[in-house]
N, C-alpha and C. Protein backbone atom coordinates (compact mmCIF):
# COMPACT_ATOMS: atom_id res chain seq x y z
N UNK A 1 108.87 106.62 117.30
CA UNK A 1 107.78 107.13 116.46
C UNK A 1 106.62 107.64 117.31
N UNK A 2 105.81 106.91 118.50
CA UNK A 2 105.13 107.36 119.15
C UNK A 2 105.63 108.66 119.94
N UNK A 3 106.83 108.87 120.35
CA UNK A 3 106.94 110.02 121.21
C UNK A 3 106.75 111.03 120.56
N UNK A 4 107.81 110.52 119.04
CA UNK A 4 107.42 112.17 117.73
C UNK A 4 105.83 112.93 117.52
N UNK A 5 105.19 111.40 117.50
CA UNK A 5 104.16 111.94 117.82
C UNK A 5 103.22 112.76 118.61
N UNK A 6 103.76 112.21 119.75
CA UNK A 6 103.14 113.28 120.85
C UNK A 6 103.79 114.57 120.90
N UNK A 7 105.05 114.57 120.65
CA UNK A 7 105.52 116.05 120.93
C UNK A 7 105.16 117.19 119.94
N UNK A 8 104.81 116.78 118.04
CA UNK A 8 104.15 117.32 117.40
C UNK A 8 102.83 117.52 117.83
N UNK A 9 102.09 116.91 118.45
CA UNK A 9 101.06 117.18 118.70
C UNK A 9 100.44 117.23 120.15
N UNK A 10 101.33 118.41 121.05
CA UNK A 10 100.88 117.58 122.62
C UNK A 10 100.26 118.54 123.34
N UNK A 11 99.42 119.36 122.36
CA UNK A 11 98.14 119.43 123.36
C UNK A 11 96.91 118.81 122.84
N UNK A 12 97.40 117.60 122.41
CA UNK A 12 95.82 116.30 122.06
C UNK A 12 95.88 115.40 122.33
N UNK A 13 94.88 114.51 122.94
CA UNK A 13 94.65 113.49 123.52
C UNK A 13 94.45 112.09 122.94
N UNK A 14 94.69 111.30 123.31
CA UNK A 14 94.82 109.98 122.63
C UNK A 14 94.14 108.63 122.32
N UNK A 15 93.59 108.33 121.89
CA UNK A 15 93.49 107.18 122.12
C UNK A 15 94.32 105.81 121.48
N UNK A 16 94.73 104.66 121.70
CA UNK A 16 95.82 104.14 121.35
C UNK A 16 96.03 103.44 120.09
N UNK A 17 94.18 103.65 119.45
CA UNK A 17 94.12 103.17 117.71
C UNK A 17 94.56 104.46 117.04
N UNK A 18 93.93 105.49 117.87
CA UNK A 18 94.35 106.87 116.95
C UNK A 18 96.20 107.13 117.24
N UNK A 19 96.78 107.04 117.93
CA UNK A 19 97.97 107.08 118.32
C UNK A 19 98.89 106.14 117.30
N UNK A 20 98.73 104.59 117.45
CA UNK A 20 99.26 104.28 116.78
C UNK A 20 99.25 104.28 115.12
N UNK A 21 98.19 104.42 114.80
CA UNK A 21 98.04 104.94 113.16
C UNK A 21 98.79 106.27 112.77
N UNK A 22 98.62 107.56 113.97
CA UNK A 22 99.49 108.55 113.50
C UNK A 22 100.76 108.47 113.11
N UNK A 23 101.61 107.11 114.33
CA UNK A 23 103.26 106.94 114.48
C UNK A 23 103.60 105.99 113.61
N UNK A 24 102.66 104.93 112.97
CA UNK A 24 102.93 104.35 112.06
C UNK A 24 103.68 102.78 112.51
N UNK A 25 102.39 102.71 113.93
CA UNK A 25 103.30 101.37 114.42
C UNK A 25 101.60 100.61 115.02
N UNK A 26 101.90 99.68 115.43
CA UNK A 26 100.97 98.69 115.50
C UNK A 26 100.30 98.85 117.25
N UNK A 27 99.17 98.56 117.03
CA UNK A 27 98.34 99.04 118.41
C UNK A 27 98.88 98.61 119.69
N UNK A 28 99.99 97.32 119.70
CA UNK A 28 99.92 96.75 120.80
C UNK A 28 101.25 97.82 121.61
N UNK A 29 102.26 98.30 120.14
CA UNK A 29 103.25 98.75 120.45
C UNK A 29 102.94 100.29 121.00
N UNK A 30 102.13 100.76 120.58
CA UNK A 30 101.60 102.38 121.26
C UNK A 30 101.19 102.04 122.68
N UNK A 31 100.25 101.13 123.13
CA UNK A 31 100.24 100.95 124.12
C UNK A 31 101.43 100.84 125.29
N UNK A 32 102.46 100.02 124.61
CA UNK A 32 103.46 99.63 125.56
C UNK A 32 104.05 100.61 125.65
N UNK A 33 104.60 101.90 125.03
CA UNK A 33 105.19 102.74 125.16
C UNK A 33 104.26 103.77 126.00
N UNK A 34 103.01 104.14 125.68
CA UNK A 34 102.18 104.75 126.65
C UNK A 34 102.48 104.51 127.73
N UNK A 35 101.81 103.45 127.99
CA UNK A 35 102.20 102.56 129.52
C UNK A 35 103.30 103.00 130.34
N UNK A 36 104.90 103.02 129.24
CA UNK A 36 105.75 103.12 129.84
C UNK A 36 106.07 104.35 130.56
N UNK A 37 105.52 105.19 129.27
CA UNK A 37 105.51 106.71 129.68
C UNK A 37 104.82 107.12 130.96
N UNK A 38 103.69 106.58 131.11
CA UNK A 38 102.96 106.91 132.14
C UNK A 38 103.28 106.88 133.24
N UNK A 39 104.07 105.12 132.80
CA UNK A 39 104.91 104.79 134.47
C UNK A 39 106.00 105.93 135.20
N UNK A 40 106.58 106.54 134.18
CA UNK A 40 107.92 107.77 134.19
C UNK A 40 107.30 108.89 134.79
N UNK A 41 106.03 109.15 134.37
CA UNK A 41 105.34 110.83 134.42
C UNK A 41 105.32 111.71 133.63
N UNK A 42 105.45 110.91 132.14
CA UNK A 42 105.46 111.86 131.42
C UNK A 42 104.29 112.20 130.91
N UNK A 43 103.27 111.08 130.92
CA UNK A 43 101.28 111.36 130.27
C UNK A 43 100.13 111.30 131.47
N UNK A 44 99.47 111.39 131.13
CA UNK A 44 98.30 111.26 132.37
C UNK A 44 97.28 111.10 131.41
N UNK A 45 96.24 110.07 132.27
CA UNK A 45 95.15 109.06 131.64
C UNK A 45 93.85 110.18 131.91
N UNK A 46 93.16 110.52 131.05
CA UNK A 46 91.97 111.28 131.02
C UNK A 46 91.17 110.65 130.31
N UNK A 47 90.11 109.97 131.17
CA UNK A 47 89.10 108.68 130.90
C UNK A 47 89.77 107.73 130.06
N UNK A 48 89.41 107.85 128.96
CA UNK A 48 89.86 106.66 128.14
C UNK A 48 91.01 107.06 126.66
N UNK A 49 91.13 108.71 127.09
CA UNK A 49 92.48 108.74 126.61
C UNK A 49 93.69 109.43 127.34
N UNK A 50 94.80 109.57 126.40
CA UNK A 50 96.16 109.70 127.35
C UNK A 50 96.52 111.17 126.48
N UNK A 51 97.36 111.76 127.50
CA UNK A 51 98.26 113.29 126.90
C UNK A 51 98.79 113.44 127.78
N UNK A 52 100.11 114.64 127.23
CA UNK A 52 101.45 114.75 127.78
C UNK A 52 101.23 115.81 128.73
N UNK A 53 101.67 115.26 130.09
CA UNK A 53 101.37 115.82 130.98
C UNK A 53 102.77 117.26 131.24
N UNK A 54 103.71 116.99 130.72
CA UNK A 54 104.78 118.45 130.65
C UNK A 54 105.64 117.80 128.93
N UNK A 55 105.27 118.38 127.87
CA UNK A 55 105.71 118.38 126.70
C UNK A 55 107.35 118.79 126.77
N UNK A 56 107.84 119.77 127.46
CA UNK A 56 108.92 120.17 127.28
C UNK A 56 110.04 118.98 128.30
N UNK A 57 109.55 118.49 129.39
CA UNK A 57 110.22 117.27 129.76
C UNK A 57 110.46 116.09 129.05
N UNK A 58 109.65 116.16 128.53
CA UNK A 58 109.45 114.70 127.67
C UNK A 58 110.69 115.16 126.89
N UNK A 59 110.85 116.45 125.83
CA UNK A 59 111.40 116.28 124.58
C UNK A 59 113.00 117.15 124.81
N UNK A 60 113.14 117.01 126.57
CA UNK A 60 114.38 117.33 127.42
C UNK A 60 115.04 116.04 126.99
N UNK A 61 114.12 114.83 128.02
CA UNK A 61 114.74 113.61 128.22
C UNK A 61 115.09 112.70 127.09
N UNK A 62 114.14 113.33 125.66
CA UNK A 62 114.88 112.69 124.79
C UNK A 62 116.36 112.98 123.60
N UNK A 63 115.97 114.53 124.30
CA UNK A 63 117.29 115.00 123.30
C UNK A 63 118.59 114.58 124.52
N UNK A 64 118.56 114.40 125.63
CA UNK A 64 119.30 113.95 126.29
C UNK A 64 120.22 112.72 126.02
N UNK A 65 119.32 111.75 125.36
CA UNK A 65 119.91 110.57 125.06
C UNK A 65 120.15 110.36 123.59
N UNK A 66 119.88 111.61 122.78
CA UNK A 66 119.80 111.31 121.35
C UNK A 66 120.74 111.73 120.84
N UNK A 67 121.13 111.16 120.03
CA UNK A 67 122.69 110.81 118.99
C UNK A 67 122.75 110.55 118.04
N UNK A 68 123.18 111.54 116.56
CA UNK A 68 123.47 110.98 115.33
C UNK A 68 124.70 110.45 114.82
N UNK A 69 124.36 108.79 114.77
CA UNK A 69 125.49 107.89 114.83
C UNK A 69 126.36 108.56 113.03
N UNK A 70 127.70 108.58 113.55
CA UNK A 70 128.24 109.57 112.16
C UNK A 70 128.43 108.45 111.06
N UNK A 71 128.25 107.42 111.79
CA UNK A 71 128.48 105.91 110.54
C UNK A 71 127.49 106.46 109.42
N UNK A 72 126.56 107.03 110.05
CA UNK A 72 124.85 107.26 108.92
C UNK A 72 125.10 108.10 107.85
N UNK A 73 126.15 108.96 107.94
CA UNK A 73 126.72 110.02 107.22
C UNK A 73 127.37 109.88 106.43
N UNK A 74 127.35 110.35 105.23
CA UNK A 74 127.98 110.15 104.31
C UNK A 74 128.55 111.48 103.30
N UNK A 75 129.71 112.26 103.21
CA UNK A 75 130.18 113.55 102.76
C UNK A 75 130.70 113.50 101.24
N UNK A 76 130.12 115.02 100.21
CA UNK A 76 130.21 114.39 99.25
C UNK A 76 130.33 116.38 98.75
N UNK A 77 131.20 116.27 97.68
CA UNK A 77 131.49 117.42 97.11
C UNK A 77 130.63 118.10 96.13
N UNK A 78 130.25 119.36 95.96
CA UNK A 78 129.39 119.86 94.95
C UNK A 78 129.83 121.05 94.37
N UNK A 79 129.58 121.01 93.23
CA UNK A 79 130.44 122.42 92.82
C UNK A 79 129.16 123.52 92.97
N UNK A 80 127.69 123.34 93.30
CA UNK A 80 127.18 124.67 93.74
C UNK A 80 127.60 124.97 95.10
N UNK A 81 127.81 126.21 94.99
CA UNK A 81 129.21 126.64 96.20
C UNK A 81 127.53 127.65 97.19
N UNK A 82 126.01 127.91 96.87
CA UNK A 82 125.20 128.88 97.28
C UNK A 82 124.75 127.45 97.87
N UNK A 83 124.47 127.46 99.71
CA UNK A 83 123.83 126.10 100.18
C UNK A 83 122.24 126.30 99.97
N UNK A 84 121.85 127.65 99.75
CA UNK A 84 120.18 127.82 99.52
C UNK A 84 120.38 126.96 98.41
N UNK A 85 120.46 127.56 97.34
CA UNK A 85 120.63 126.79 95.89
C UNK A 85 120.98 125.42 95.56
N UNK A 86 121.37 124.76 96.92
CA UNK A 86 122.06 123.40 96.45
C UNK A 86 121.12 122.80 97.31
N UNK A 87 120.22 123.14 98.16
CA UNK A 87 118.98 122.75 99.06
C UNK A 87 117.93 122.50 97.94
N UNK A 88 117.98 123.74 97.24
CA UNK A 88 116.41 123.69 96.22
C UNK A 88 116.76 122.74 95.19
N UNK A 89 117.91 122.45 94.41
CA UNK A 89 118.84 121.24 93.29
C UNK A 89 118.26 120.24 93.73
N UNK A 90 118.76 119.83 95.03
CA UNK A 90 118.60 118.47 95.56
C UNK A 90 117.04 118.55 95.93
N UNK A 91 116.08 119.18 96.19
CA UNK A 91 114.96 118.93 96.78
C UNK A 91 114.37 118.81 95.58
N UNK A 92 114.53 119.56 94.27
CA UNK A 92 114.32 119.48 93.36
C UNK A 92 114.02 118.00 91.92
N UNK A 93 115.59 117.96 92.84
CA UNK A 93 115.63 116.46 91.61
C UNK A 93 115.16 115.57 92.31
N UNK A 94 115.23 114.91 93.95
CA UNK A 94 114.50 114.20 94.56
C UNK A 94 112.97 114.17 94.32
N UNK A 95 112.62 114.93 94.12
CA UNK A 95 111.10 115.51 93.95
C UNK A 95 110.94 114.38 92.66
N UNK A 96 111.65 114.79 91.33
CA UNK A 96 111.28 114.49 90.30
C UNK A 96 111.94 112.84 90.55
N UNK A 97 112.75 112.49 91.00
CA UNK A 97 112.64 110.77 91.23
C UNK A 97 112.09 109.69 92.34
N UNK A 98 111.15 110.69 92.73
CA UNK A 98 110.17 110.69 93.92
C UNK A 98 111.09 109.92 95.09
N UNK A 99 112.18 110.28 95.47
CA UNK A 99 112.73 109.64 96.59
C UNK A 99 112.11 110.41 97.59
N UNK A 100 112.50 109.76 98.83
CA UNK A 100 111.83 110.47 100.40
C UNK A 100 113.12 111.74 100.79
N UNK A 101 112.81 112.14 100.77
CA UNK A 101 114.02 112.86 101.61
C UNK A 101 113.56 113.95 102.59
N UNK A 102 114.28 114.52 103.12
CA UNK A 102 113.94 115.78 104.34
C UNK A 102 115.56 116.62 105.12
N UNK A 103 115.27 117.66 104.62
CA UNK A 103 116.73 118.79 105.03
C UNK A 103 116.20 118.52 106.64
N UNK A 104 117.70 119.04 107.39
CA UNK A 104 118.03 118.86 108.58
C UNK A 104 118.98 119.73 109.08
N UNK A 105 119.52 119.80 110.74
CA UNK A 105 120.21 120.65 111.26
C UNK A 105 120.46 122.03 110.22
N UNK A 106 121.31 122.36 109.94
CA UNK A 106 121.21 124.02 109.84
C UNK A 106 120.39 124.27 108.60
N UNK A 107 120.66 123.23 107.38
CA UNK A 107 119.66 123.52 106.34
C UNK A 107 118.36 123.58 106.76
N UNK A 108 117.77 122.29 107.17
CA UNK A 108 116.38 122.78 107.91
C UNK A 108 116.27 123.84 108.71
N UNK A 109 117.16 124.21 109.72
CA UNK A 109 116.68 125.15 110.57
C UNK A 109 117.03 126.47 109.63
N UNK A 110 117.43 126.77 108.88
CA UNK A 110 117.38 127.67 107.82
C UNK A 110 116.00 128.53 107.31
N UNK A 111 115.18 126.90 106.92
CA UNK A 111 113.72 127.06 106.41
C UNK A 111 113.39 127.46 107.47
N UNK A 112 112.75 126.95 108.47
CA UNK A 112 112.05 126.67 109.59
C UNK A 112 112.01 127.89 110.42
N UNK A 113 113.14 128.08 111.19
CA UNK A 113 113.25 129.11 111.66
C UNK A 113 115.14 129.97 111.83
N UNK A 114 115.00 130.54 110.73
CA UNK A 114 116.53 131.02 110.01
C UNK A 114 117.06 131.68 111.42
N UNK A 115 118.46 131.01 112.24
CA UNK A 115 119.25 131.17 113.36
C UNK A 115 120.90 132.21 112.87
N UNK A 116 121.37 131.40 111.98
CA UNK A 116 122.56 131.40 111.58
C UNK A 116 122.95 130.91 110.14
N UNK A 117 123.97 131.85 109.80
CA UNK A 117 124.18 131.15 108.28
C UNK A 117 124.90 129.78 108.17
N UNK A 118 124.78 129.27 107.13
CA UNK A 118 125.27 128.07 107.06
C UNK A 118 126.30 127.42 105.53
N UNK A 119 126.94 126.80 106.10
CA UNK A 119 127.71 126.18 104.76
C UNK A 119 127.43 125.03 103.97
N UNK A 120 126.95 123.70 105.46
CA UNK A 120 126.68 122.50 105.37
C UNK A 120 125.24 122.29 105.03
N UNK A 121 125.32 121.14 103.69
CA UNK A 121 123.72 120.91 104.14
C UNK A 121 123.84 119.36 104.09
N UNK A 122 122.65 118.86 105.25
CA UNK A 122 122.28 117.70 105.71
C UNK A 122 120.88 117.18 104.92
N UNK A 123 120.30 116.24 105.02
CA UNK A 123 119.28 115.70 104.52
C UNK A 123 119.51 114.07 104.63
N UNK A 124 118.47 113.66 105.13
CA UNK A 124 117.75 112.32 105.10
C UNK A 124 117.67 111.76 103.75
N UNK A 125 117.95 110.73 103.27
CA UNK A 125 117.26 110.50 102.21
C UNK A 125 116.86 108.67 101.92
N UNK A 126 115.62 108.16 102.00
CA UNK A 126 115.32 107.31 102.15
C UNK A 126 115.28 106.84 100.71
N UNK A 127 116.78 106.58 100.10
CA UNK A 127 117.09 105.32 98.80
C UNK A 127 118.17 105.13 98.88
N UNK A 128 118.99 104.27 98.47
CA UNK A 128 119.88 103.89 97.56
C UNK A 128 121.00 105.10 97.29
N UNK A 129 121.97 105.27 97.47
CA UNK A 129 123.43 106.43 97.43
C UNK A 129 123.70 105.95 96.20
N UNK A 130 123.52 105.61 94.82
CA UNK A 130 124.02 105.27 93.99
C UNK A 130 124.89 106.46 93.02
N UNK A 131 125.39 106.02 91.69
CA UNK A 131 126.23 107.11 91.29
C UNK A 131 125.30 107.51 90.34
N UNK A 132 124.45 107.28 90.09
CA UNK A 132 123.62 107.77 88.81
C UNK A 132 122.37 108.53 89.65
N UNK A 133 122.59 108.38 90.72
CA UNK A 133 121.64 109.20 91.79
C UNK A 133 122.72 110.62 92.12
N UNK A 134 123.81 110.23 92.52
CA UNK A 134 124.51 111.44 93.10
C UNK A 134 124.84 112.26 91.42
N UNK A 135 124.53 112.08 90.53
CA UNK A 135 124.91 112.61 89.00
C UNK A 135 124.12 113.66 89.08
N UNK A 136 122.95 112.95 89.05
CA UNK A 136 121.62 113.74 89.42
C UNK A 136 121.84 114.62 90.50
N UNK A 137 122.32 114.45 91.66
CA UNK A 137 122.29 115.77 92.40
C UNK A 137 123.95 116.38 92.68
N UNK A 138 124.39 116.43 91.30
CA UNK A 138 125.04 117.16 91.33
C UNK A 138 126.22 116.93 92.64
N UNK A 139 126.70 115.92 92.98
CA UNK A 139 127.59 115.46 94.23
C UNK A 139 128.66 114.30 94.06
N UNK A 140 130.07 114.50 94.07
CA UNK A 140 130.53 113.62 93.83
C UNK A 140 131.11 113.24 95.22
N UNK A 141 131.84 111.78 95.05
CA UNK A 141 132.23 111.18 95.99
C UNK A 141 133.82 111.69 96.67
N UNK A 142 133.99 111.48 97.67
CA UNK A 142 135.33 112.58 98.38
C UNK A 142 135.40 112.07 99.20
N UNK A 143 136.94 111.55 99.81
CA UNK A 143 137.77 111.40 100.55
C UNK A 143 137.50 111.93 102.13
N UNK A 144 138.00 113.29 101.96
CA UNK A 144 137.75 114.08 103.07
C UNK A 144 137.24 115.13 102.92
N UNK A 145 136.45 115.50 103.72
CA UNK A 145 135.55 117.35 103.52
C UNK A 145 133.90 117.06 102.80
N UNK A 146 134.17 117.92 101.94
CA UNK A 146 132.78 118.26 101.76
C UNK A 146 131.47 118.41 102.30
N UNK A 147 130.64 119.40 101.36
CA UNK A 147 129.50 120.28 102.10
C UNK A 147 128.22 119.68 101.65
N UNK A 148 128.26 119.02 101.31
CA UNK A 148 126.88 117.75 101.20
C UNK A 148 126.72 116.55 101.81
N UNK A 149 125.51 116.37 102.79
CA UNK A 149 126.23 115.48 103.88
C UNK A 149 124.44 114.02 103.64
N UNK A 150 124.64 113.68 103.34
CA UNK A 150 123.43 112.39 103.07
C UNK A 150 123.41 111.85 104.05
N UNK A 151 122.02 111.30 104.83
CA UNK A 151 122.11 110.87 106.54
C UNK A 151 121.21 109.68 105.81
N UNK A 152 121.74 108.62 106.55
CA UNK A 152 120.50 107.75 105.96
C UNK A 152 119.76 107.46 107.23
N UNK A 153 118.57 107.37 107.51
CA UNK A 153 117.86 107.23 108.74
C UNK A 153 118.04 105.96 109.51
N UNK A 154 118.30 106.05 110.35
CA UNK A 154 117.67 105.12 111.94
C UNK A 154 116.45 103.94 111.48
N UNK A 155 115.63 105.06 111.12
CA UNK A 155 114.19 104.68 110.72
C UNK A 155 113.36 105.32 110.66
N UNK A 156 112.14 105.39 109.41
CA UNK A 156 111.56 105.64 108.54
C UNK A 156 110.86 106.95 109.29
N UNK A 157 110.85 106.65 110.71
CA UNK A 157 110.13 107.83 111.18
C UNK A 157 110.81 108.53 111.35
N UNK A 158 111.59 109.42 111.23
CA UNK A 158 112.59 110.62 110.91
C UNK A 158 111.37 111.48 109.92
N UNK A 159 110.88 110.82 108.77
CA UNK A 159 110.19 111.11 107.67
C UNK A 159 108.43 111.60 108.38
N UNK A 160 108.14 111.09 109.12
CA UNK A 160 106.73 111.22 109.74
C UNK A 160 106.71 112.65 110.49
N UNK A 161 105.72 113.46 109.68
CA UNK A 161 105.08 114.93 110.57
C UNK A 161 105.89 115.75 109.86
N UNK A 162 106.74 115.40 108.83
CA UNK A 162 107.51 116.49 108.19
C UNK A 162 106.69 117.46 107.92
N UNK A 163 107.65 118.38 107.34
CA UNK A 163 106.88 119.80 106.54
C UNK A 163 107.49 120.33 105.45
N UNK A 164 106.56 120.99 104.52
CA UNK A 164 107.57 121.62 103.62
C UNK A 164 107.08 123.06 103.68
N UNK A 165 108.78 123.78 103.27
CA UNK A 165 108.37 125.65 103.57
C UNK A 165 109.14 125.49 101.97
N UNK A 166 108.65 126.64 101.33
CA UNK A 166 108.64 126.77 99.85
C UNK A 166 108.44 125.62 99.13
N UNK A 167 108.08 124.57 99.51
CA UNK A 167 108.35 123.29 98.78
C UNK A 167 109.40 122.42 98.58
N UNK A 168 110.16 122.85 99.57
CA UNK A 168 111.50 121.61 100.33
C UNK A 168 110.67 121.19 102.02
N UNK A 169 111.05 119.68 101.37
CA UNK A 169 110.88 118.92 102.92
C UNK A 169 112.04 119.51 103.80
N UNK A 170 110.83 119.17 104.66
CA UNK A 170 112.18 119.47 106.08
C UNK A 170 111.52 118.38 107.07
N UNK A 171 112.35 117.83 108.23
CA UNK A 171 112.15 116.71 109.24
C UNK A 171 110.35 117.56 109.55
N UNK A 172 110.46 116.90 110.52
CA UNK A 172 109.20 117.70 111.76
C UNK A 172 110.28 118.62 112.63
N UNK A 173 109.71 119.42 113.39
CA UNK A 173 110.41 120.67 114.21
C UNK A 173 110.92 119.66 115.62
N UNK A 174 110.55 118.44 115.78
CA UNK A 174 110.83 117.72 116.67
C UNK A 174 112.03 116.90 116.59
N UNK A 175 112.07 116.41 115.19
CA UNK A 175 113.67 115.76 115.07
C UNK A 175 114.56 116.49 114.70
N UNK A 176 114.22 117.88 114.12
CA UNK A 176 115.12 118.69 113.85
C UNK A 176 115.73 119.65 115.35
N UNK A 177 114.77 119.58 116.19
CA UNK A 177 115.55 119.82 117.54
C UNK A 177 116.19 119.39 118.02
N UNK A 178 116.14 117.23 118.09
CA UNK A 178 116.64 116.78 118.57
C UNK A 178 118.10 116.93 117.84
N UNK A 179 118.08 116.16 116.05
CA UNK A 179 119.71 116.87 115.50
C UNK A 179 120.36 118.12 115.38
N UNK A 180 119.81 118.91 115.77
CA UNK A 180 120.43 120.47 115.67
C UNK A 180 121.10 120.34 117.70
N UNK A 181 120.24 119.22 118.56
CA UNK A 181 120.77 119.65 119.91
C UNK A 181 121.86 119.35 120.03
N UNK A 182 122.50 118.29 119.69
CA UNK A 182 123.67 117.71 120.10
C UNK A 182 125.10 118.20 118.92
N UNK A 183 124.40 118.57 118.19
CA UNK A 183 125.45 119.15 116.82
C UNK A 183 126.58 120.43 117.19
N UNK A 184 127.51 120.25 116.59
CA UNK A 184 128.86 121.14 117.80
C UNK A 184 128.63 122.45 116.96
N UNK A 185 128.53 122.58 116.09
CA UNK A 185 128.43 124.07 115.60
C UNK A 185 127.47 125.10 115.53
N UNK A 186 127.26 125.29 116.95
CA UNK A 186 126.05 126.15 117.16
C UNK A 186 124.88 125.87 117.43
N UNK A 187 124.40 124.39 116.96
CA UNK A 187 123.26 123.80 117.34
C UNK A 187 122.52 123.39 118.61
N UNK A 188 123.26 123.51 119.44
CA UNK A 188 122.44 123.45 120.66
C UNK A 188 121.71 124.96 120.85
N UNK A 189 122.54 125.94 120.27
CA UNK A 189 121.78 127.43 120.46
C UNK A 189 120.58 127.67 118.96
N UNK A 190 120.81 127.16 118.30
CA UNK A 190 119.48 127.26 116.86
C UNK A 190 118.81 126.47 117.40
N UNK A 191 118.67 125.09 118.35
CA UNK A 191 117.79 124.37 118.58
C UNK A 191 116.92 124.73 119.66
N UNK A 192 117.46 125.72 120.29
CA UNK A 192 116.94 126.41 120.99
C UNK A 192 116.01 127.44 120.78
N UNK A 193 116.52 127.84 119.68
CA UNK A 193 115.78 128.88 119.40
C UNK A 193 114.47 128.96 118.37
N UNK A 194 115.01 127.19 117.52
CA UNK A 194 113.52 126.73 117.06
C UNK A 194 112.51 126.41 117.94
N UNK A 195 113.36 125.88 119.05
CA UNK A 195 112.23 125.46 120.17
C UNK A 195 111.16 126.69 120.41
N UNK A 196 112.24 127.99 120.92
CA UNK A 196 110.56 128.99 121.34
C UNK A 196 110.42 130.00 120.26
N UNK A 197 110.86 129.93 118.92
CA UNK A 197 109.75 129.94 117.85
C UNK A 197 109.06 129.46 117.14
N UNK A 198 109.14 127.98 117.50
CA UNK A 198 108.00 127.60 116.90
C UNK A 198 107.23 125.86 117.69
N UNK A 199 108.48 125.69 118.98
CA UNK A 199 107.94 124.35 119.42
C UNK A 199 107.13 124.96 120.66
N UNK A 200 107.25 125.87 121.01
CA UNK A 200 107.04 126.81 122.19
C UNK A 200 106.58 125.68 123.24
N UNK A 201 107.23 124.67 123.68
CA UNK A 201 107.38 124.18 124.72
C UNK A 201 108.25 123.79 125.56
C-alpha cells in the first residue's frame, strides 16, 4: 500500500503521518517500509520528509516480483458477447449494490489508455461471488472458458488511488501496470505503453 502510494504520487514529499493515512496503514508501518526503502535507494530524506529518488526503479523492482496468484480468479460465462458493454452492465449493477469493484488488465487498460482490442474482462471485486450477485451481473458459473474473469484481491489496496473514466472504476495506473506486466497476452507491451502515456516514469 505504501509503495502504491508513492508511485501515484512521486513527485511529493512525505511525511510519515501524511504517508500513512494516504496508504491506509498505521504510522509505525509507513515508517518501516520508508526506512526500508531508503536502506535499498529507492527515497532520499529531505529534512523531515522523504521522496522517490528514481520512480521508474522502484515500480521496475516491483513489477519484477509481482504475480497474480490464478487461485484469485474465478471464470464465468455471459451471454453479452460486446466486452465494452459487459464492462458498463457490471460497473453498472455494482454501482447500484454499492460493492467495491475496479476493471483491470485489458479492460482497464481499454479505459485508461486503449492499446489493443480485447475479449476478456477482469475486475476486482471486493464481496461475496454469490449466485444472486452473479444473476445480477448477468454471469453464470462454467467449467472451462469464459470471458468474465472476477479477481478477488490480495488486499484492499488494489482499491486505493483508483479512478474512474466515464464512470467505471478502474485500479490506479500503478496496479494496472503491475497486472497488465506479467499477463501473457500482450500485456507486458499495453503495460508499457500505459506506462509512457500516462505513468511517464
Amino acid at each position: 500500500r505504501v509503495i502504491r502510494t508513492l508511485l501515484e504520487f512521486s513527485g511529493k514529499a512525505w511525511d510519515a503521518i501524511s504517508l500513512a493515512k494516504e496508504s491506509g496503514v498505521s504510522i509505525g508501518h509507513a515508517y518501516k517500509v520508508a526506512k526500508k526503502l531508503r536502506e535499498q535507494g529507492f527515497i532520499v530524506q529531505k529534512e523531515e520528509k522523504i521522496c522517490l529518488r528514481d520512480p521508474g526503479k522502484l515500480l521496475d523492482a516491483w513489477a519484477d516480483q509481482y504475480h497474480i496468484d490464478a487461485s484469485t480468479i474465478q471464470s464465468f460465462y455471459t451471454g453479452i458477447k460486446d466486452p465494452a458493454k459487459l464492462v458498463a452492465h457490471i460497473a453498472k449493477a455494482l454501482k447500484v449494490k454499492k460493492h467495491a469493484c475496479a476493471f483491470t488488465l485489458h479492460a482497464g487498460e481499454s479505459l485508461v489508455a486503449p492499446f489493443t482490442r480485447f475479449t476478456d474482462v477482469h475486475f476486482y471485486l471486493g464481496a461475496a461471488i454469490s449466485d444472486s450477485l452473479l444473476k445480477e451481473l448477468e454471469l453464470e458459473r462454467i467449467e472451462f472458458g469464459g470471458t468474465a474473469h472476477i479477481m478477488t484481491p490480495y488486499d484492499e489496496g488494489v482499491f486505493h488511488h483508483g479512478q474512474k473514466i466515464g464512470g467505471i472504476p478502474v485500479v490506479s495506473n500503478t496496479q494496472l501496470y503491475l497486472d497488465l506486466f506479467q499477463y501473457p497476452a500482450r500485456g507486458k507491451e499495453a503495460a508499457e505503453f500505459l506506462r509512457r502515456q500516462k505513468m511517464k516514469i
